[in-house]
N, C-alpha and C. Protein backbone atom coordinates (compact mmCIF):
# COMPACT_ATOMS: atom_id res chain seq x y z
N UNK A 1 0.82 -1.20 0.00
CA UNK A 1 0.00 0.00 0.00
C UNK A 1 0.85 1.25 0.00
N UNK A 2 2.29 0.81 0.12
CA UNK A 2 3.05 2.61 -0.09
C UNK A 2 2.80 2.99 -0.92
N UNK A 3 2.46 2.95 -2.29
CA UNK A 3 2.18 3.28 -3.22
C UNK A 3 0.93 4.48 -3.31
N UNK A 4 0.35 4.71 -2.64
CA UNK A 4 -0.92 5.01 -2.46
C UNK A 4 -0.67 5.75 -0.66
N UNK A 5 0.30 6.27 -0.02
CA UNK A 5 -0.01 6.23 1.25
C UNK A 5 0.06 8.09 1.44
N UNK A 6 0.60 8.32 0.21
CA UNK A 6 0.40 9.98 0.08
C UNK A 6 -0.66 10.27 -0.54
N UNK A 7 -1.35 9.71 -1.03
CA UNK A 7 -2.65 10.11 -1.84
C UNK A 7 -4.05 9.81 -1.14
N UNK A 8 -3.81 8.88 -0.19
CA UNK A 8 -4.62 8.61 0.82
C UNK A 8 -4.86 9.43 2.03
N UNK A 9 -3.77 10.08 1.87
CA UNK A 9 -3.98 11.36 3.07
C UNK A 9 -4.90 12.46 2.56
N UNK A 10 -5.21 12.36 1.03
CA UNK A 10 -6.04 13.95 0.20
C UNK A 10 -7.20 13.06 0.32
N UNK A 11 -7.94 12.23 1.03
CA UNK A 11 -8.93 11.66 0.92
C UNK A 11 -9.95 11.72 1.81
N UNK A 12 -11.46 11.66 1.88
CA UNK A 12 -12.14 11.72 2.78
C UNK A 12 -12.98 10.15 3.13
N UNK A 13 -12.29 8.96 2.36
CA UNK A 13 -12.37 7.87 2.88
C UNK A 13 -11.31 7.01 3.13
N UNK A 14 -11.48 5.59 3.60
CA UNK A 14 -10.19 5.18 3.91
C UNK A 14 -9.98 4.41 3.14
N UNK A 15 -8.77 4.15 2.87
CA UNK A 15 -8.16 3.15 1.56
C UNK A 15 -7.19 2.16 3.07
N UNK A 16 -8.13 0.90 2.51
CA UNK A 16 -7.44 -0.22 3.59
C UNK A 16 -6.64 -1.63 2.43
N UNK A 17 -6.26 -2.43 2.90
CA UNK A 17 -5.73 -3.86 2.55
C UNK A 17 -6.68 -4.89 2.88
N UNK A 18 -7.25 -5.91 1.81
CA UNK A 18 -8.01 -6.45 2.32
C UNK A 18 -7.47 -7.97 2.51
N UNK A 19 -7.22 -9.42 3.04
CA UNK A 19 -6.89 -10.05 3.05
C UNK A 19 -5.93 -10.91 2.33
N UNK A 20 -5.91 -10.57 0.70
CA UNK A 20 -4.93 -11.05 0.17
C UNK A 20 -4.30 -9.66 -0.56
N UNK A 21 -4.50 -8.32 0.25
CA UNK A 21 -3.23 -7.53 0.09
C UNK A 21 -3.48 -6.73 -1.01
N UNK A 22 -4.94 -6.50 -1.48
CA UNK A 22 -5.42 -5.73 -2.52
C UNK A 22 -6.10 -4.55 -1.78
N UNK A 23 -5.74 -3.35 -2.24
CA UNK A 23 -6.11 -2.12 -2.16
C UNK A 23 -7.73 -1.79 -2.36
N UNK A 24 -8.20 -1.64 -1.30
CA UNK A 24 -9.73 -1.02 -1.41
C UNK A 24 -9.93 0.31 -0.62
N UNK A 25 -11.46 0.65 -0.88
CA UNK A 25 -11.99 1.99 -0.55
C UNK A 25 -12.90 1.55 0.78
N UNK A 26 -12.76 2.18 1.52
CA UNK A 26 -14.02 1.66 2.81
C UNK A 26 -14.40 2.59 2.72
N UNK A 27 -16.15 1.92 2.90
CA UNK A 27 -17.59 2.92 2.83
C UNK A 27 -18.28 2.51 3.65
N UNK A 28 -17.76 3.05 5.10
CA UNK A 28 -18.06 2.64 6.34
C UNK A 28 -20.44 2.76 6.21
N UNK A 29 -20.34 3.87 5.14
CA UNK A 29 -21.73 4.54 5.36
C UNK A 29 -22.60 3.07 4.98
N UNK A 30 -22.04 2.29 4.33
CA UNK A 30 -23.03 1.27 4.06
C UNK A 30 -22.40 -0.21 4.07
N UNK A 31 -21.27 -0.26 4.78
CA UNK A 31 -20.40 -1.40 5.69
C UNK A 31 -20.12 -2.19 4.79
N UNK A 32 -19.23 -1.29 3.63
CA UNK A 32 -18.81 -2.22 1.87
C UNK A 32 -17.34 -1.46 1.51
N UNK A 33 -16.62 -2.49 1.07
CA UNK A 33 -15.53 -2.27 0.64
C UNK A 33 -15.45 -2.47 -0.64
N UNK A 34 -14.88 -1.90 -1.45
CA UNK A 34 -14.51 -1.59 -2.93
C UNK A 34 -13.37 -1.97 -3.53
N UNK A 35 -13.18 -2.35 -4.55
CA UNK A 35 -12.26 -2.74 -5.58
C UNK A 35 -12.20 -1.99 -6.11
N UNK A 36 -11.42 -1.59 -7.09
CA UNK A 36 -11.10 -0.33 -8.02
C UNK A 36 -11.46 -0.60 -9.05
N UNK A 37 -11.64 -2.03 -9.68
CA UNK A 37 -12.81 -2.03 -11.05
C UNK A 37 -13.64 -1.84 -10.25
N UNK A 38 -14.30 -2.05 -9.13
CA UNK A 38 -15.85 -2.11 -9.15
C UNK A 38 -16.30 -0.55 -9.13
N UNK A 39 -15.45 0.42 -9.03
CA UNK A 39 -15.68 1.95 -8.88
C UNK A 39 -15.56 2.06 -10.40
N UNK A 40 -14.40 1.68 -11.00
CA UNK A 40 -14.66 2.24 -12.49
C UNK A 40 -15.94 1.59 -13.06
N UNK A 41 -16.19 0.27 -12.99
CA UNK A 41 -17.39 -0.03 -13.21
C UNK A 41 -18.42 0.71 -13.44
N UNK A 42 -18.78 1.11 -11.56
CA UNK A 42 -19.61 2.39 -11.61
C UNK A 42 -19.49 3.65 -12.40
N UNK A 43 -18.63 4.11 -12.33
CA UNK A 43 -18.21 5.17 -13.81
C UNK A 43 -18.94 4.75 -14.65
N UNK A 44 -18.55 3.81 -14.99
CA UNK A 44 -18.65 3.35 -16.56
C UNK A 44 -20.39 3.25 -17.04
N UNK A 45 -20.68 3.03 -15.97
CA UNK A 45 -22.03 2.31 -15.94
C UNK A 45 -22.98 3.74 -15.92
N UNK A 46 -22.18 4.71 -15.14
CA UNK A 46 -22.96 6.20 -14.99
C UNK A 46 -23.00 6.68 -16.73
N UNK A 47 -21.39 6.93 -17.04
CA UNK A 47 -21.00 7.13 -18.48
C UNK A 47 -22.04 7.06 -19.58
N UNK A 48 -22.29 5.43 -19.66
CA UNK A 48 -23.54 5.09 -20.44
C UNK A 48 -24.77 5.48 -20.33
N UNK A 49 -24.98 5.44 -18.93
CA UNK A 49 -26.44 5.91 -18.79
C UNK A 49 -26.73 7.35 -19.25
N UNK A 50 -25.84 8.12 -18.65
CA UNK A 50 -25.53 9.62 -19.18
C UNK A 50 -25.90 9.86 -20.50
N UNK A 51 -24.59 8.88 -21.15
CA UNK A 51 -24.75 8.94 -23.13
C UNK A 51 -26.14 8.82 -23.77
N UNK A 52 -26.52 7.42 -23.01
CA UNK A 52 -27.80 6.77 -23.53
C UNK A 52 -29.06 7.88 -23.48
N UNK A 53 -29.03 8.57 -22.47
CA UNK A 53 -30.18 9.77 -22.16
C UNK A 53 -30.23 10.75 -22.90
N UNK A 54 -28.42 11.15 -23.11
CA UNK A 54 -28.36 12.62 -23.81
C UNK A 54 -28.97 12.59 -25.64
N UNK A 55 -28.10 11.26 -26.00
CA UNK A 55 -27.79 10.78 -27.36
C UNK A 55 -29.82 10.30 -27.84
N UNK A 56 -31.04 10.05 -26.52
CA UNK A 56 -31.95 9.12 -26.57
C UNK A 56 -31.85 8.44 -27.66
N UNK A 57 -30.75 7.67 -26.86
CA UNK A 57 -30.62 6.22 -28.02
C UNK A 57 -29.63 5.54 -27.16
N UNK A 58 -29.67 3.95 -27.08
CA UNK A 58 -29.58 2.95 -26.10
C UNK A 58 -27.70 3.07 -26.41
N UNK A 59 -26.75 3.09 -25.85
CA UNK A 59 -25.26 3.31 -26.16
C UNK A 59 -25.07 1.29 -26.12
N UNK A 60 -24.17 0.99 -27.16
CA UNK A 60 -24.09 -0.39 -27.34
C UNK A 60 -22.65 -0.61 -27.44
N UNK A 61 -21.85 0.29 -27.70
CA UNK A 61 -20.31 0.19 -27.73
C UNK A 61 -19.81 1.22 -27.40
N UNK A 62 -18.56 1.35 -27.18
CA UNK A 62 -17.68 2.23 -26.67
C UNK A 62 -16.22 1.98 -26.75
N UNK A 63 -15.21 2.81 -26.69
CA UNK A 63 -14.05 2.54 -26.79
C UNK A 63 -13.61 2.89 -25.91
N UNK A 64 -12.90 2.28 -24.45
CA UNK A 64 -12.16 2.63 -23.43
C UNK A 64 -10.59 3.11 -23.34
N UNK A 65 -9.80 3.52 -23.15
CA UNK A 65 -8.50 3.82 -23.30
C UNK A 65 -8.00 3.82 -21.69
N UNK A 66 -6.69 4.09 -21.26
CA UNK A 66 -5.66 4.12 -20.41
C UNK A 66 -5.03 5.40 -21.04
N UNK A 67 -4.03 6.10 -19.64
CA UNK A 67 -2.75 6.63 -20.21
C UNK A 67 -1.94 5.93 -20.19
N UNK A 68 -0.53 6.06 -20.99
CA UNK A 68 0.37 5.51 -21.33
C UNK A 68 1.03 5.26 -20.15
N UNK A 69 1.08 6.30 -18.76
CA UNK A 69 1.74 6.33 -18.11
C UNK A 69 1.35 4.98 -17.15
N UNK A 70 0.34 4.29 -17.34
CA UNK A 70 -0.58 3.10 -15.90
C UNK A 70 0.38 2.13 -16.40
N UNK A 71 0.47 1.16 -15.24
CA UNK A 71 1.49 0.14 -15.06
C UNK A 71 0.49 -0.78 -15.63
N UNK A 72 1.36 -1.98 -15.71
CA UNK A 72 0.68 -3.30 -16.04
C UNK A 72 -0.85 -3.67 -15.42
N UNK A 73 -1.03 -3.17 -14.16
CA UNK A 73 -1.99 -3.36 -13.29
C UNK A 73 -2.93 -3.04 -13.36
N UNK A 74 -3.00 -1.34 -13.66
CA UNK A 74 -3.74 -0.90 -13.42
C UNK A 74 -4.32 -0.77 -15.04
N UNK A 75 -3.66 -1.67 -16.02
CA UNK A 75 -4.43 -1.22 -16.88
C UNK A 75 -5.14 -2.49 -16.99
N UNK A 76 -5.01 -3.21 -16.51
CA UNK A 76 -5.56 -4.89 -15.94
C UNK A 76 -6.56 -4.78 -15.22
N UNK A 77 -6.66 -3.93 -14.54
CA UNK A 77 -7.77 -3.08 -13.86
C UNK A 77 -9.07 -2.55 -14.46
N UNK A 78 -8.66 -1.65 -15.56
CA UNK A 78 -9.16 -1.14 -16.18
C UNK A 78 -10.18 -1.99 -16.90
N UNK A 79 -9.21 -3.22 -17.81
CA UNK A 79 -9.94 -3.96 -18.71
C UNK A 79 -10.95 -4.82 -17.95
N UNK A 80 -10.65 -5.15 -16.95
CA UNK A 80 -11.63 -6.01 -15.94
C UNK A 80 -13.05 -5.20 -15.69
N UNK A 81 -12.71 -4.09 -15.51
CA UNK A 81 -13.79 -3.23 -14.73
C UNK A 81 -14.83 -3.18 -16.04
N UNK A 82 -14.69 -3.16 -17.66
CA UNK A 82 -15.05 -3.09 -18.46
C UNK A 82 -16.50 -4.20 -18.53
N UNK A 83 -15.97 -5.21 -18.92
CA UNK A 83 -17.21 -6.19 -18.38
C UNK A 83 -18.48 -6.53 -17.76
N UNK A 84 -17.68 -5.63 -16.47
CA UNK A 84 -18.64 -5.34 -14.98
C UNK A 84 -19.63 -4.04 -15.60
N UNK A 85 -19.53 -3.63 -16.65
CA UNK A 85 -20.48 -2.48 -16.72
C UNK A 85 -21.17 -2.47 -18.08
N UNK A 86 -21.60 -3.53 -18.67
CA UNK A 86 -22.41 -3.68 -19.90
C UNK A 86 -23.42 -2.66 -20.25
N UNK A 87 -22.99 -2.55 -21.54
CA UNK A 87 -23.55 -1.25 -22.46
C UNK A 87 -25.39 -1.70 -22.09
């Protein structure tokens, strides 16, 4: 978690370790911890709904990207979280 232990201080929730040492968000308000696809997920899932309303027309594809700068992980991250949020 050093990785994350200065950026966790600009935060108004807590970023804990959860048993096998993966980085989550605690949301004490409703006693749930988070994955970081499952937040982009949510993005993603807002994203569409957003599109789908503005565009009134159902959004069926999309093209996701990374910056160049994300490590192996987090762009592993990324592609996972994709899935979790069907057009």
């Amino acid at each position: 978690m050093s990785e994350v232990d200065e950026e966790s201080k600009q935060i108004s929730y807590t970023v804990v370790c959860d048993e096998n040492g993966n980085v989550k968000l605690d949301c004490p308000a409703i006693g749930k911890q988070f994955a970081a696809e499952e937040i982009s997920a949510q993005v993603l899932r807002k994203l569409v709904h957003d599109s789908s309303k503005f565009l009134n027309d159902k959004v069926t594809k999309a093209v996701v990207t990374v910056p160049a700068y994300f490590n192996d992980s987090q762009r592993t991250t990324t592609k996972d979280a994709v899935p979790a949020s069907p057009c």
